[in-house]
PDB file of N, CA and C in Angstrom:
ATOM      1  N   UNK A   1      32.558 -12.148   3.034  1.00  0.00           N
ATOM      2  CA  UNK A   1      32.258 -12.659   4.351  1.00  0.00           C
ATOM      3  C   UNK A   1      33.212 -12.078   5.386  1.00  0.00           C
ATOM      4  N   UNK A   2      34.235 -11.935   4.928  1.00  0.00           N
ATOM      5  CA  UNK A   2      35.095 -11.767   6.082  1.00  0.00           C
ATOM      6  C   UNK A   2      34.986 -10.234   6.635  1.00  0.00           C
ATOM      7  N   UNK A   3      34.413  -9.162   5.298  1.00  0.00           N
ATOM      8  CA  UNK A   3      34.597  -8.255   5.569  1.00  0.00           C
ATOM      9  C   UNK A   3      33.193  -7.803   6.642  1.00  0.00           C
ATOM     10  N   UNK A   4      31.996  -8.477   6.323  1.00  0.00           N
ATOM     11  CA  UNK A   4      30.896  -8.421   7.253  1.00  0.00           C
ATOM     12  C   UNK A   4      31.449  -9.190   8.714  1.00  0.00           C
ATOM     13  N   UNK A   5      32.161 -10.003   8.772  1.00  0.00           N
ATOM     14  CA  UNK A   5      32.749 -10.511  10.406  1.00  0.00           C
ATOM     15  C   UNK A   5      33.280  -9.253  10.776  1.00  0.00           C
ATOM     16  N   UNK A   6      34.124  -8.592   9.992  1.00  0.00           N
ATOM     17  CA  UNK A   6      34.638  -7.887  10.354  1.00  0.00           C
ATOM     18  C   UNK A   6      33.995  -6.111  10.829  1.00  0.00           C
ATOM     19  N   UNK A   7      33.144  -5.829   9.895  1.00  0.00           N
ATOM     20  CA  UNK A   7      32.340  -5.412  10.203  1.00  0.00           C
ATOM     21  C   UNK A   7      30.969  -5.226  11.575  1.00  0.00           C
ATOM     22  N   UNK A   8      30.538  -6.368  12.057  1.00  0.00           N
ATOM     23  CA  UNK A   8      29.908  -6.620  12.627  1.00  0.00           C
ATOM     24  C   UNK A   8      30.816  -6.667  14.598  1.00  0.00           C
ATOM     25  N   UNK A   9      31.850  -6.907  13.939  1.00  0.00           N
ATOM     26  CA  UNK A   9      32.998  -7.194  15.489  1.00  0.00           C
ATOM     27  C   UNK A   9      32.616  -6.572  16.380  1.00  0.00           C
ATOM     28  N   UNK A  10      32.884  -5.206  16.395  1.00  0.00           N
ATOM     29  CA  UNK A  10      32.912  -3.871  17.111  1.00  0.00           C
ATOM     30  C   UNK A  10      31.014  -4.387  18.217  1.00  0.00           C
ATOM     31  N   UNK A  11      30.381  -4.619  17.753  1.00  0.00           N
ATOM     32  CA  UNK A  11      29.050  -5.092  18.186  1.00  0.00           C
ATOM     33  C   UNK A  11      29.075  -6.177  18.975  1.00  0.00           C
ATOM     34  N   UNK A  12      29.691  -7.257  18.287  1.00  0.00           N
ATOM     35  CA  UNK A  12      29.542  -8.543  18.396  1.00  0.00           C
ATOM     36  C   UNK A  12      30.431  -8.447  19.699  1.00  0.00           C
ATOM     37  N   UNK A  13      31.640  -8.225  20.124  1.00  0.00           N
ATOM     38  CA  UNK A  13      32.583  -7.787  21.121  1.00  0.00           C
ATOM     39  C   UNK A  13      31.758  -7.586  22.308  1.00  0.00           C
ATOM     40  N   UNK A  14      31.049  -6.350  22.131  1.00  0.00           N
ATOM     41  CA  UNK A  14      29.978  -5.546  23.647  1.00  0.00           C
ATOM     42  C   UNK A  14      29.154  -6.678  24.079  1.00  0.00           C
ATOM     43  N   UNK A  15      28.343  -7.245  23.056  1.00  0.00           N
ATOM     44  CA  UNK A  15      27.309  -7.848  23.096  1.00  0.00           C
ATOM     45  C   UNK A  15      27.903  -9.164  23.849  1.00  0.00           C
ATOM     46  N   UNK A  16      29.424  -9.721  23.358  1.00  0.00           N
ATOM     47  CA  UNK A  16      29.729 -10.819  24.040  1.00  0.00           C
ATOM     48  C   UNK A  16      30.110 -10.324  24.988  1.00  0.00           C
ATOM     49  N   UNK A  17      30.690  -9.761  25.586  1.00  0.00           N
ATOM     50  CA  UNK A  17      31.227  -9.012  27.395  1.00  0.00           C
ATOM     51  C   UNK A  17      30.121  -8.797  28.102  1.00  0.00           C
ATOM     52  N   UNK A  18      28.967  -7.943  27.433  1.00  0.00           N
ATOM     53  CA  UNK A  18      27.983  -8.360  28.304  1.00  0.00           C
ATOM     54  C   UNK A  18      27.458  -9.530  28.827  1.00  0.00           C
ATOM     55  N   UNK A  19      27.962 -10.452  28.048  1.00  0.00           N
ATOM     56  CA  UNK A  19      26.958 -12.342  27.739  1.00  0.00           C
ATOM     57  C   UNK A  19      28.196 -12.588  29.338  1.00  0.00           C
ATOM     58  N   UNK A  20      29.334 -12.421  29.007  1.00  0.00           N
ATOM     59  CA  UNK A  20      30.317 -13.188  29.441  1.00  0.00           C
ATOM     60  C   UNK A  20      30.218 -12.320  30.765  1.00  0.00           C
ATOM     61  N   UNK A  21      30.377 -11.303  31.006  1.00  0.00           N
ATOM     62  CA  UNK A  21      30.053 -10.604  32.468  1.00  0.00           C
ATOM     63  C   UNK A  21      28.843 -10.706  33.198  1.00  0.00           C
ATOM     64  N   UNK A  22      27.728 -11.483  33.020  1.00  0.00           N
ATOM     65  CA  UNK A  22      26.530 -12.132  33.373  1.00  0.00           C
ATOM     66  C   UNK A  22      27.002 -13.332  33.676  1.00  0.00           C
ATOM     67  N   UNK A  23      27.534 -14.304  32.953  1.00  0.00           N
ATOM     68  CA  UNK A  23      27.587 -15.570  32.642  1.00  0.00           C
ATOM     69  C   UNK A  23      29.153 -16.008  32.685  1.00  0.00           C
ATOM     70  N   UNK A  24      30.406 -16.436  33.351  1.00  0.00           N
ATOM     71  CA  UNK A  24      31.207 -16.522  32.357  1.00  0.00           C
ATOM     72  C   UNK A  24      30.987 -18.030  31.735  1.00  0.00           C
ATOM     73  N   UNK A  25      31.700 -18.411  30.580  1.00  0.00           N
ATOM     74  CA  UNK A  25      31.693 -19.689  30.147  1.00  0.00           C
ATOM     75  C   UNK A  25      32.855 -20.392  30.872  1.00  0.00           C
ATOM     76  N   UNK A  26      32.191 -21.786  30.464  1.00  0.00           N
ATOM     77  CA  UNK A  26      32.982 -23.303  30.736  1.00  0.00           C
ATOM     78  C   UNK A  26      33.046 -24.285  30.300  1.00  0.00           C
ATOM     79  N   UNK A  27      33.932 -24.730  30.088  1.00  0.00           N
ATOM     80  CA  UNK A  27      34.083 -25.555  29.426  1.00  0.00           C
ATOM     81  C   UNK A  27      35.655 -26.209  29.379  1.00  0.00           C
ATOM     82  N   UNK A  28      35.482 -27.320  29.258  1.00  0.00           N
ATOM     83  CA  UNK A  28      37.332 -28.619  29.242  1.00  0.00           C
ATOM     84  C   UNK A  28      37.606 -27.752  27.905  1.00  0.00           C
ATOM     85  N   UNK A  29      38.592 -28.393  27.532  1.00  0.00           N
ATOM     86  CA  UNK A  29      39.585 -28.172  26.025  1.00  0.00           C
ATOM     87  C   UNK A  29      38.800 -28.509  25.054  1.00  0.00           C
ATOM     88  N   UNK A  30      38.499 -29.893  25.421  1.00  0.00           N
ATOM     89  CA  UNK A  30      37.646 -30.595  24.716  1.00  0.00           C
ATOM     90  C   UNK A  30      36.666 -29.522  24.089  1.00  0.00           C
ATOM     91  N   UNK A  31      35.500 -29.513  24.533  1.00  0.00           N
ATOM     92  CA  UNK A  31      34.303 -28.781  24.558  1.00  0.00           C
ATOM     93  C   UNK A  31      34.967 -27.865  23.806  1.00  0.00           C
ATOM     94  N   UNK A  32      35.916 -26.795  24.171  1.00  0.00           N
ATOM     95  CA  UNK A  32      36.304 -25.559  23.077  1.00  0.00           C
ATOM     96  C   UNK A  32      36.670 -25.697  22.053  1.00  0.00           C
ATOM     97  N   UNK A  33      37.371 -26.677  21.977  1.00  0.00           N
ATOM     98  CA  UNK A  33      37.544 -27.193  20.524  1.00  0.00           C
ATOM     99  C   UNK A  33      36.499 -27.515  19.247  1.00  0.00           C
ATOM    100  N   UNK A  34      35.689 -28.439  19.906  1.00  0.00           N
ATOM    101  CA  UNK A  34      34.845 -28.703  19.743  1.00  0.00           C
ATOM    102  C   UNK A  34      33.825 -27.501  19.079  1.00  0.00           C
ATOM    103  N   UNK A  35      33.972 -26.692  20.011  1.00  0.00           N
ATOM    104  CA  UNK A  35      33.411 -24.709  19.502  1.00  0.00           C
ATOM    105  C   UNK A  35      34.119 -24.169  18.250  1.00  0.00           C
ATOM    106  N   UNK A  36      35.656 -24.146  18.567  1.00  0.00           N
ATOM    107  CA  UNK A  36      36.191 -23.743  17.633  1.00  0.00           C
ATOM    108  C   UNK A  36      36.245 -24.265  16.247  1.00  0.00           C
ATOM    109  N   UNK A  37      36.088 -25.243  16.311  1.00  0.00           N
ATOM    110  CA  UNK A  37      37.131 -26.049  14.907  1.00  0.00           C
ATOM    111  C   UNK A  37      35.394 -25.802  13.941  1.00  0.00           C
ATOM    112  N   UNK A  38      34.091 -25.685  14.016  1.00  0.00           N
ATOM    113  CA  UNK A  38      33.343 -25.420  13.172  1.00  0.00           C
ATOM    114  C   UNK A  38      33.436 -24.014  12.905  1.00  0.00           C
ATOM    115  N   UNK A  39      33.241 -23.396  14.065  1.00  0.00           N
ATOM    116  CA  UNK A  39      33.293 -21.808  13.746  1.00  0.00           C
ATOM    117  C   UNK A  39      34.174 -21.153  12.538  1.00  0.00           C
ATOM    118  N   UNK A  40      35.444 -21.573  13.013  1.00  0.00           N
ATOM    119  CA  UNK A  40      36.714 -21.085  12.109  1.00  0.00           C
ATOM    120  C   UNK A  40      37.036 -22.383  11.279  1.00  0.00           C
ATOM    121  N   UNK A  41      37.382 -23.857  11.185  1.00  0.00           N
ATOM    122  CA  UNK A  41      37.849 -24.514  10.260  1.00  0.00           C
ATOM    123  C   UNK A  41      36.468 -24.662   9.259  1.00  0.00           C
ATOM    124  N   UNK A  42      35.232 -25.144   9.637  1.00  0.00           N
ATOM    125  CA  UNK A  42      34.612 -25.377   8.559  1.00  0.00           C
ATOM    126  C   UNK A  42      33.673 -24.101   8.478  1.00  0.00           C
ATOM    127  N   UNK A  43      33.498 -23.208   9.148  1.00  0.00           N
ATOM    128  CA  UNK A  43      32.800 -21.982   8.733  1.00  0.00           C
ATOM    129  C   UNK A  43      33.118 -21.387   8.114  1.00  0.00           C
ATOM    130  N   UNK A  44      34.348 -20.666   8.561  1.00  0.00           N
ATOM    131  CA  UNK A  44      34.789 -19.494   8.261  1.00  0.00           C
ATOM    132  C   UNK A  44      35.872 -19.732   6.702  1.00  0.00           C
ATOM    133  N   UNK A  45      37.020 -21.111   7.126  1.00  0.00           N
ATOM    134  CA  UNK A  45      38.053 -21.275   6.103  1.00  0.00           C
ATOM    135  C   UNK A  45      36.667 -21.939   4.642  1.00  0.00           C
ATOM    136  N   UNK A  46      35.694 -22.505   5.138  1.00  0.00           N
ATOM    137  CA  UNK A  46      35.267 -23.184   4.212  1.00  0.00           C
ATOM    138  C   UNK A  46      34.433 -22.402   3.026  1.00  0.00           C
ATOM    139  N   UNK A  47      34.288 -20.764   3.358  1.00  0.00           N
ATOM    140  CA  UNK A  47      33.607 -19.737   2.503  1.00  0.00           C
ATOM    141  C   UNK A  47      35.002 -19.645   1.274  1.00  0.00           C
ATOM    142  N   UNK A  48      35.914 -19.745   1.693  1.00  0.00           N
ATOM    143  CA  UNK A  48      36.985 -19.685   0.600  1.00  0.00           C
ATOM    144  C   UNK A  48      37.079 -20.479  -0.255  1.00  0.00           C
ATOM    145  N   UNK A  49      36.660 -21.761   0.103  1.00  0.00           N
ATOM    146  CA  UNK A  49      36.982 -22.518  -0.974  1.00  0.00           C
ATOM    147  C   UNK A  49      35.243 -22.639  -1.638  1.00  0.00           C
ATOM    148  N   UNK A  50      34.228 -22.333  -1.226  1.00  0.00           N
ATOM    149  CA  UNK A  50      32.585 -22.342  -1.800  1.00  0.00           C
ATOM    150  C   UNK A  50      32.995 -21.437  -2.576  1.00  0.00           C
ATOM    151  N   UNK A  51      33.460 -19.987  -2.400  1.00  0.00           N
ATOM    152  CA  UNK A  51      33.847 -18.610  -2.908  1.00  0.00           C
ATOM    153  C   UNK A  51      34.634 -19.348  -4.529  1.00  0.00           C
ATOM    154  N   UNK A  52      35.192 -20.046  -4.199  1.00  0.00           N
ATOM    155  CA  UNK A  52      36.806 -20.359  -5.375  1.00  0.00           C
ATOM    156  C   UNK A  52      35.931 -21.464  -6.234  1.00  0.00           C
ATOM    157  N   UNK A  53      34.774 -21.781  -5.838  1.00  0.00           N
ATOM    158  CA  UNK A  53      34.051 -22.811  -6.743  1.00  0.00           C
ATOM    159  C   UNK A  53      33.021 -22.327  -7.447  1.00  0.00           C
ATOM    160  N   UNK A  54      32.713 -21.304  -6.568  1.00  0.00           N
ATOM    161  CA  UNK A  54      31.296 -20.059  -7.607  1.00  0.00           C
ATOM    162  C   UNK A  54      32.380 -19.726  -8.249  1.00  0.00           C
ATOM    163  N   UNK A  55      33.559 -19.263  -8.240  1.00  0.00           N
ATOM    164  CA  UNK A  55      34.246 -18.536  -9.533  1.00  0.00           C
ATOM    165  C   UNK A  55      34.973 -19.711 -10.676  1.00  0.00           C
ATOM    166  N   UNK A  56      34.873 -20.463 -10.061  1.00  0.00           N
ATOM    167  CA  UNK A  56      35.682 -21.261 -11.103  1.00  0.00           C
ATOM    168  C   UNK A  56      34.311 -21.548 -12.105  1.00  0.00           C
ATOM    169  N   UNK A  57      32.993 -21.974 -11.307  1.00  0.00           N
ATOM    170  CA  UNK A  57      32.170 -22.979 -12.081  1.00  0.00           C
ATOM    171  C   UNK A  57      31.372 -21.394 -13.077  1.00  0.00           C
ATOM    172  N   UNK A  58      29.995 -21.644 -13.582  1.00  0.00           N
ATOM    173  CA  UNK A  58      29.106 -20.906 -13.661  1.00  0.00           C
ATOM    174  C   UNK A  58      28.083 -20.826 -12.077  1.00  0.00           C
ATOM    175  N   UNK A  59      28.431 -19.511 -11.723  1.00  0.00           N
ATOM    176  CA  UNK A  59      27.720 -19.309 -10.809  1.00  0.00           C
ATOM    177  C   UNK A  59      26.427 -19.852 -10.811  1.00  0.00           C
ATOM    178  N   UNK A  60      25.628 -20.129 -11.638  1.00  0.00           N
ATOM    179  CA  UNK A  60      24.134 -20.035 -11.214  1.00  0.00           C
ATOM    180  C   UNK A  60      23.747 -21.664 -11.398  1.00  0.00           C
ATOM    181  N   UNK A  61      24.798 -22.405 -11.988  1.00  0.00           N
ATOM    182  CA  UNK A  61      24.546 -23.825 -11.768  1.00  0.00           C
ATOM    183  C   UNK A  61      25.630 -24.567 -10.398  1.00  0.00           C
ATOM    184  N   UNK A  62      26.778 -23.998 -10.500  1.00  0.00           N
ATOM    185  CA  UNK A  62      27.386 -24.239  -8.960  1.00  0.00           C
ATOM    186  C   UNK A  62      26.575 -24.000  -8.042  1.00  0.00           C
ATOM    187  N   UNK A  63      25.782 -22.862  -7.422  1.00  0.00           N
ATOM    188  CA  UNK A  63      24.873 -22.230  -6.602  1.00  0.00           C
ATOM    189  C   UNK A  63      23.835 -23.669  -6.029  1.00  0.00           C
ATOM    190  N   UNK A  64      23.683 -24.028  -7.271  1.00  0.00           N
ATOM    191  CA  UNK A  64      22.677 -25.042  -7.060  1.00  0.00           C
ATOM    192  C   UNK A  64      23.016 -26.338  -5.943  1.00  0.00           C
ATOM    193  N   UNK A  65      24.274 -26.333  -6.352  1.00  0.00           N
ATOM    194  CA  UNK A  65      24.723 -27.275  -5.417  1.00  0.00           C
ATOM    195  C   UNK A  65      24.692 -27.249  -3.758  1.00  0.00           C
ATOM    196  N   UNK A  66      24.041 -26.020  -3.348  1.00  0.00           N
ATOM    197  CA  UNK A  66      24.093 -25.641  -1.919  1.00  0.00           C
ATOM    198  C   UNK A  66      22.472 -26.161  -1.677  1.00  0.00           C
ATOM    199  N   UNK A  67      21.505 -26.334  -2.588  1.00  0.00           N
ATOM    200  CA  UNK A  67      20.343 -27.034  -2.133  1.00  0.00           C
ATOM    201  C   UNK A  67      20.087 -28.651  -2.204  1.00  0.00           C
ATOM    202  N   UNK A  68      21.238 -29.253  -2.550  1.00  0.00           N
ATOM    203  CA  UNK A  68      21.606 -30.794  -1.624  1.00  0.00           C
ATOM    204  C   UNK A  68      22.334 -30.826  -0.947  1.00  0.00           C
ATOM    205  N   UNK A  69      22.826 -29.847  -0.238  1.00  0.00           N
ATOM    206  CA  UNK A  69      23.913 -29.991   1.030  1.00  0.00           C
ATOM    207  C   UNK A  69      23.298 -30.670   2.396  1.00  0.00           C
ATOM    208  N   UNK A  70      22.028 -29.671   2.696  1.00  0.00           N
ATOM    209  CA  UNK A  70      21.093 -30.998   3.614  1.00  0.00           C
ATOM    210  C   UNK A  70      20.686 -31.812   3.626  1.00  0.00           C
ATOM    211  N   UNK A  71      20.848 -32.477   2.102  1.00  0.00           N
ATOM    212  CA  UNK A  71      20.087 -33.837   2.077  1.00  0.00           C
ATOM    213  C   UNK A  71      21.322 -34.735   1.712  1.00  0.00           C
ATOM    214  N   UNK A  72      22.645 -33.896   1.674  1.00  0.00           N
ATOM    215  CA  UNK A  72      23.871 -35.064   1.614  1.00  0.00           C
ATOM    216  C   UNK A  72      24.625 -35.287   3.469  1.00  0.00           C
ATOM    217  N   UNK A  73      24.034 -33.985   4.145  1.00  0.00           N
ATOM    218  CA  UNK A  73      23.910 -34.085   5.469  1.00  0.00           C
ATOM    219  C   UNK A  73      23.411 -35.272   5.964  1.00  0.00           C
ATOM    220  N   UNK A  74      21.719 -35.121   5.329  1.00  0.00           N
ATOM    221  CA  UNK A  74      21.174 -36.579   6.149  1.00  0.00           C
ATOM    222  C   UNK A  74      21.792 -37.638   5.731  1.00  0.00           C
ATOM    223  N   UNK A  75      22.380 -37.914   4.785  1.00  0.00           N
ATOM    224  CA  UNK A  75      22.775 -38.687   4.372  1.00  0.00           C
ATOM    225  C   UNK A  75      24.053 -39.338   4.919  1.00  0.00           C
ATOM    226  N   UNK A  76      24.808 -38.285   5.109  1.00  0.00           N
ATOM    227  CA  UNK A  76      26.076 -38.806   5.809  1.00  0.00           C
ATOM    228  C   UNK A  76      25.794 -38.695   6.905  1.00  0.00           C
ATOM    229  N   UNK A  77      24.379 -38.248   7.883  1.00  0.00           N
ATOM    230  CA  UNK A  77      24.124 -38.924   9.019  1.00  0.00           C
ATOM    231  C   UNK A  77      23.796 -40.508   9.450  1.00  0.00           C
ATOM    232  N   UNK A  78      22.918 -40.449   8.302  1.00  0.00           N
ATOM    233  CA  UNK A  78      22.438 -41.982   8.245  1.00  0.00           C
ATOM    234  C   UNK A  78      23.492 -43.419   8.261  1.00  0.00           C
ATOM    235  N   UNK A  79      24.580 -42.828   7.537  1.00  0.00           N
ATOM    236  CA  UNK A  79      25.366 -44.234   6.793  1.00  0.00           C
ATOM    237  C   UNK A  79      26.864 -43.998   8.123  1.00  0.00           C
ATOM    238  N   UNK A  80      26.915 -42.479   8.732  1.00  0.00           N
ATOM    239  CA  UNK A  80      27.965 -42.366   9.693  1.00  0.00           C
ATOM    240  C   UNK A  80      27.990 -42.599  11.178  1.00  0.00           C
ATOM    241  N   UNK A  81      26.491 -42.143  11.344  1.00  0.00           N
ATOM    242  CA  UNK A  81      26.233 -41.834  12.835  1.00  0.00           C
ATOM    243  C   UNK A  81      25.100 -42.662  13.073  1.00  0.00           C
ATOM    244  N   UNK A  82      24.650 -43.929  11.953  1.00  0.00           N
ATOM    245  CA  UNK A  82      23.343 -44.719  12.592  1.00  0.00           C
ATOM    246  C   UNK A  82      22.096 -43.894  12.800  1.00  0.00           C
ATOM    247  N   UNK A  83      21.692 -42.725  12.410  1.00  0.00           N
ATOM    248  CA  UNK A  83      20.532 -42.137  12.458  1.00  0.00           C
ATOM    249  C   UNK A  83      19.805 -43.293  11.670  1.00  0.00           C
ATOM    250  N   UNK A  84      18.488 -42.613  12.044  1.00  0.00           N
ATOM    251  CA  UNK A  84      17.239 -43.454  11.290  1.00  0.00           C
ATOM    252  C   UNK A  84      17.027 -42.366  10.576  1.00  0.00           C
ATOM    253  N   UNK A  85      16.813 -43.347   9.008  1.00  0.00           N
ATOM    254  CA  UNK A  85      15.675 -42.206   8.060  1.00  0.00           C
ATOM    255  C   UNK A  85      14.602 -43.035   7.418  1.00  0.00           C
ATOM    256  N   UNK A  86      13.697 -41.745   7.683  1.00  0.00           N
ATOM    257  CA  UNK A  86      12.539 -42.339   7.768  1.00  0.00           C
ATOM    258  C   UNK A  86      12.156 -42.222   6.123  1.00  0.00           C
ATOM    259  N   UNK A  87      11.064 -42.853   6.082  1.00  0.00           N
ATOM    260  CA  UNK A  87      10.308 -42.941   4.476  1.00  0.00           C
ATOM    261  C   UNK A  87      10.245 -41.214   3.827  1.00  0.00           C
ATOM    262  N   UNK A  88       9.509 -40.503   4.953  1.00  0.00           N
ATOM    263  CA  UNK A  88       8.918 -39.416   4.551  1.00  0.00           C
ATOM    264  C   UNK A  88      10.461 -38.444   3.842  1.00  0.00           C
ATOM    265  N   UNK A  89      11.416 -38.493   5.254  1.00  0.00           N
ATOM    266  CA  UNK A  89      12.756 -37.895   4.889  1.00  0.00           C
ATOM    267  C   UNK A  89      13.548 -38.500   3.528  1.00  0.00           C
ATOM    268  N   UNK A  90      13.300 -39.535   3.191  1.00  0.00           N
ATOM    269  CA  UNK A  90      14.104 -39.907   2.200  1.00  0.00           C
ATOM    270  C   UNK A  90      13.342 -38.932   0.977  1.00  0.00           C
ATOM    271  N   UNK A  91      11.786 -39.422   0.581  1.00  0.00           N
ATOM    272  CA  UNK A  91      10.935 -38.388  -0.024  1.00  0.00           C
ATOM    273  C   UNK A  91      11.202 -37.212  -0.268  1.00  0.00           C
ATOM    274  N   UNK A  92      11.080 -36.690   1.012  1.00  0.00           N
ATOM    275  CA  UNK A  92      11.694 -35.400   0.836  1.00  0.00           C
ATOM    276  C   UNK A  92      13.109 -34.836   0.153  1.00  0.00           C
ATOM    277  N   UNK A  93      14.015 -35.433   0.609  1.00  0.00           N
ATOM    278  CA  UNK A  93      15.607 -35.634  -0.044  1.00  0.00           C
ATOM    279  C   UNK A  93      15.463 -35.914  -1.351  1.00  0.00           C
ATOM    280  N   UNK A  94      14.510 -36.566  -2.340  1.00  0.00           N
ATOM    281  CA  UNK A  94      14.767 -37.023  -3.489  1.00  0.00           C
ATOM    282  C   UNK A  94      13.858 -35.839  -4.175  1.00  0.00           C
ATOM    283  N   UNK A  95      12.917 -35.391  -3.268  1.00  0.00           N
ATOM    284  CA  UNK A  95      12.580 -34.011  -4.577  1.00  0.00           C
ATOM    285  C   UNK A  95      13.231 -32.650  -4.039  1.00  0.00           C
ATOM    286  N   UNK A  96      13.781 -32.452  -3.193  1.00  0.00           N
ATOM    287  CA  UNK A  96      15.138 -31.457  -3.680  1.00  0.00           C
ATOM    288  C   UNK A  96      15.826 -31.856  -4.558  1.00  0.00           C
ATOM    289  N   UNK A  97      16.525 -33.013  -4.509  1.00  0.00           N
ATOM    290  CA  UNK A  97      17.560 -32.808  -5.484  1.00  0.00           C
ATOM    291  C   UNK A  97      17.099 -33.082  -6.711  1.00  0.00           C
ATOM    292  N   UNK A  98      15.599 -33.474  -7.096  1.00  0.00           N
ATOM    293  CA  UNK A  98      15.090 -33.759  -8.434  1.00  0.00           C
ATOM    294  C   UNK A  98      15.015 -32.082  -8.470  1.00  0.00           C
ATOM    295  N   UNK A  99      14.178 -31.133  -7.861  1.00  0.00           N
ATOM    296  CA  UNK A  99      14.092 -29.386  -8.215  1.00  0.00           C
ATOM    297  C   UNK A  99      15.469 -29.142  -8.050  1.00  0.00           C
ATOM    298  N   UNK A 100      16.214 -29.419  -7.759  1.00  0.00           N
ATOM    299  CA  UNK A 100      17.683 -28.837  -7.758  1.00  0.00           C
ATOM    300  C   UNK A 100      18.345 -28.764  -8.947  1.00  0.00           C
ATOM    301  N   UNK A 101      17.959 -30.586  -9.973  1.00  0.00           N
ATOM    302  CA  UNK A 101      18.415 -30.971 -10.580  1.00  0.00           C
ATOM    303  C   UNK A 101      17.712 -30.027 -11.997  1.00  0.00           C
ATOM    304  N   UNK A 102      16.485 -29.978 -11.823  1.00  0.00           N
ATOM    305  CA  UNK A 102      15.406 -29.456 -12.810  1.00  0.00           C
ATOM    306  C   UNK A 102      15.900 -28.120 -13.105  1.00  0.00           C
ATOM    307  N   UNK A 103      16.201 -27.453 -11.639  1.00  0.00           N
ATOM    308  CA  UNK A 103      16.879 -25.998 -11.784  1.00  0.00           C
ATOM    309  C   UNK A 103      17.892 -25.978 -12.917  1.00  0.00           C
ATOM    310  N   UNK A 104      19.131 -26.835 -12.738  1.00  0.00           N
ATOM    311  CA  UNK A 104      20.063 -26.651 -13.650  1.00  0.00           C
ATOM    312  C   UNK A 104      19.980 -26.759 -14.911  1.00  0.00           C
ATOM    313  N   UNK A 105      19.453 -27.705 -15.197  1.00  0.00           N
ATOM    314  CA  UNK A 105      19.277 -28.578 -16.429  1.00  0.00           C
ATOM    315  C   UNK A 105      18.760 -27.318 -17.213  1.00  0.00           C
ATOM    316  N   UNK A 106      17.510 -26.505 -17.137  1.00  0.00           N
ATOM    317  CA  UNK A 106      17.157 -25.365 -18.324  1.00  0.00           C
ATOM    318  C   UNK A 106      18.677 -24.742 -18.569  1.00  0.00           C
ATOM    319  N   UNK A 107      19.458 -24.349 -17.571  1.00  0.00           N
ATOM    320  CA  UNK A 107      20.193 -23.220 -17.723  1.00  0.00           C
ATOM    321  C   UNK A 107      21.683 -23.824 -18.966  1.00  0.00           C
ATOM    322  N   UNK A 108      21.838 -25.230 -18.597  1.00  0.00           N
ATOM    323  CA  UNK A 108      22.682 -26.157 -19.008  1.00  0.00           C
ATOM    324  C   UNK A 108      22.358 -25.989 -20.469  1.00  0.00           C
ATOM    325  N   UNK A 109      21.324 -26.505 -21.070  1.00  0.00           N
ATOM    326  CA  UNK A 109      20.406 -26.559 -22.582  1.00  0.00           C
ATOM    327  C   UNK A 109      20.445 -25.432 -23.408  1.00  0.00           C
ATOM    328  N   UNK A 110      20.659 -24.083 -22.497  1.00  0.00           N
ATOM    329  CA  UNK A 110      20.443 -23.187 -23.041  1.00  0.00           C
ATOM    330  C   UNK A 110      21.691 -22.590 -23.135  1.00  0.00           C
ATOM    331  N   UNK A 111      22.800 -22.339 -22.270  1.00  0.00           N
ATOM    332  CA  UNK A 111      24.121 -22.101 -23.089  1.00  0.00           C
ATOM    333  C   UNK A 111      24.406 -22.870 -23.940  1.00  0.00           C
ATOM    334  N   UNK A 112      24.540 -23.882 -23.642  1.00  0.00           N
ATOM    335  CA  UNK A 112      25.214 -24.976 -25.590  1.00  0.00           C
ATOM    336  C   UNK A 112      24.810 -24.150 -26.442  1.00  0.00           C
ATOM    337  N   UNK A 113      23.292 -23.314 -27.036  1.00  0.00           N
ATOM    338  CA  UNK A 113      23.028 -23.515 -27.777  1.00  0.00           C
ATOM    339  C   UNK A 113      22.752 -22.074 -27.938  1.00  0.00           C
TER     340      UNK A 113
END
């Protein structure tokens, strides 16, 4: 990852000077922060430690774990932020993680043995 950020810069740079010489931005502290701290604390630092868990685990059943991440999202919307969930969304949430779960389980059965 870092090396495609890095990669991509040289682009990403022009493309923002142009944005910002049209437009400049604004924003309190607040608000930038607010910008920053996903970008770089949970974006960017958080590929290191996903990275350090595909290597520790078996990749192809760790992996799996990235297709309940949106439905532990809604979830910690619901019980944090008072969202409503609805019938259909819960539905939905319970057969990802049942195919999520289904995914692993062959791969599980079949190393033991």
């Amino acid at each position: 990852m870092s090396w495609a950020l890095l990669l991509a810069a040289p682009l990403m740079l022009v493309l923002t000077t142009a944005a910002v010489a049209q437009e400049p931005p604004q924003g309190t502290a607040v608000q930038w922060w607010a910008f920053t701290y996903p970008s770089v604390g949970s974006m960017y630092l958080g590929f290191f430690a996903w990275y350090r868990g595909l290597a520790i685990g078996p990749m192809t059943t760790v992996s799996q774990v990235q297709l309940v991440q949106p439905v532990l999202s809604i979830t910690w919307a619901t019980l944090l932020l008072s969202e409503q969930l609805t019938w259909t969304t819960a539905v939905g949430g319970l057969a990802v993680v049942l195919c999520a779960r289904t995914a692993v389980r062959p791969r599980r059965s079949s190393r033991s043995n």
